[in-house]
Protein backbone atom coordinates (compact mmCIF):
# COMPACT_ATOMS: atom_id res chain seq x y z
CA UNK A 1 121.75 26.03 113.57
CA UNK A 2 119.13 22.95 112.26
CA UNK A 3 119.94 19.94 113.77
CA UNK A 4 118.61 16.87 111.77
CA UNK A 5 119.50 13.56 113.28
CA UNK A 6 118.79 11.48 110.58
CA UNK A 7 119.24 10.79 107.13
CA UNK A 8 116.40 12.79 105.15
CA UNK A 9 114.95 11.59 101.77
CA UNK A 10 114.61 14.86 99.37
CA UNK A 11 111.02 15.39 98.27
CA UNK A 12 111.66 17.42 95.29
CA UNK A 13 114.79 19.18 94.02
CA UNK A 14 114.10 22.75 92.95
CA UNK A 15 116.21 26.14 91.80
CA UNK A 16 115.42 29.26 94.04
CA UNK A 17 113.60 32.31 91.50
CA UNK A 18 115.09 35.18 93.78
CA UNK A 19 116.95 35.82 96.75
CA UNK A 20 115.84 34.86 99.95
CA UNK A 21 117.80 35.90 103.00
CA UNK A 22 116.09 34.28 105.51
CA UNK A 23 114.19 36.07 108.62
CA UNK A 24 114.74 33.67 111.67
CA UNK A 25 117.87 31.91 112.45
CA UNK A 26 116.53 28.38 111.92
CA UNK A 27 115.94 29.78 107.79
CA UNK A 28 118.18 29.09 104.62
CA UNK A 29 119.69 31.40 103.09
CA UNK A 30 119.22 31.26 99.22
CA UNK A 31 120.07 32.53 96.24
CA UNK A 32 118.90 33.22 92.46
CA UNK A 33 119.10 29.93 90.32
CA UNK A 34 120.64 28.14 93.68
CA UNK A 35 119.72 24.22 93.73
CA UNK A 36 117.94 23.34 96.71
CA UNK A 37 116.40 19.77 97.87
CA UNK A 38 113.15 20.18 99.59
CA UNK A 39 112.55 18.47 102.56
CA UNK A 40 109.02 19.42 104.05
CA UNK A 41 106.33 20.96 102.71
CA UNK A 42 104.11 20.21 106.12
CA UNK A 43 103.78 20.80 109.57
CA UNK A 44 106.64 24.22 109.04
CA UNK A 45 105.85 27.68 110.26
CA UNK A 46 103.39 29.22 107.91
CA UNK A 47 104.73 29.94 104.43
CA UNK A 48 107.90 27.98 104.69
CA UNK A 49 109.41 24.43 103.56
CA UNK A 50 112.49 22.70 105.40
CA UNK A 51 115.07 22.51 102.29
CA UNK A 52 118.62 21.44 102.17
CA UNK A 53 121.56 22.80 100.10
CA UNK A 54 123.62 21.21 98.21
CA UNK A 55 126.48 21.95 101.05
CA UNK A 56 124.37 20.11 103.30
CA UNK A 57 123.12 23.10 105.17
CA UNK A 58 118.95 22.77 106.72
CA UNK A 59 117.03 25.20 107.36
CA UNK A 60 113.35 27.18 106.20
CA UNK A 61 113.08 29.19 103.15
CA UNK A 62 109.97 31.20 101.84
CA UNK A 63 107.74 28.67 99.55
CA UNK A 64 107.57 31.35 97.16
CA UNK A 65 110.97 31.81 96.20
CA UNK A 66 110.97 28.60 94.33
């Protein structure tokens, strides 16, 4: 579970190309054509972006798979 303790201002909204089902359990799991807001894009593990859904979930996801 991603705790964020504050409110977080959205860099960029962007749709997911493919599924994603995360590898770690601090990832997002996303789908094709699913709107996500990206959070992040620094300071991550390598290859990922903190995003949020539009259900409020956090979490990584791959920065390829949008």
């Amino acid at each position: 579970n991603f705790q964020i303790h504050s409110e977080v201002q959205a860099l960029h909204t962007a749709r997911v190309r493919y599924d994603w089902p995360g590898d770690g359990k601090l990832d997002l799991s996303v789908q094709q054509g699913q709107s996500i807001e990206i959070l992040r894009v620094e300071n991550n593990p390598s290859g990922k972006w903190l995003a949020r859904s539009t259900s409020g979930n956090y979490g990584y996801i791959s920065n390829t798979c949008v």
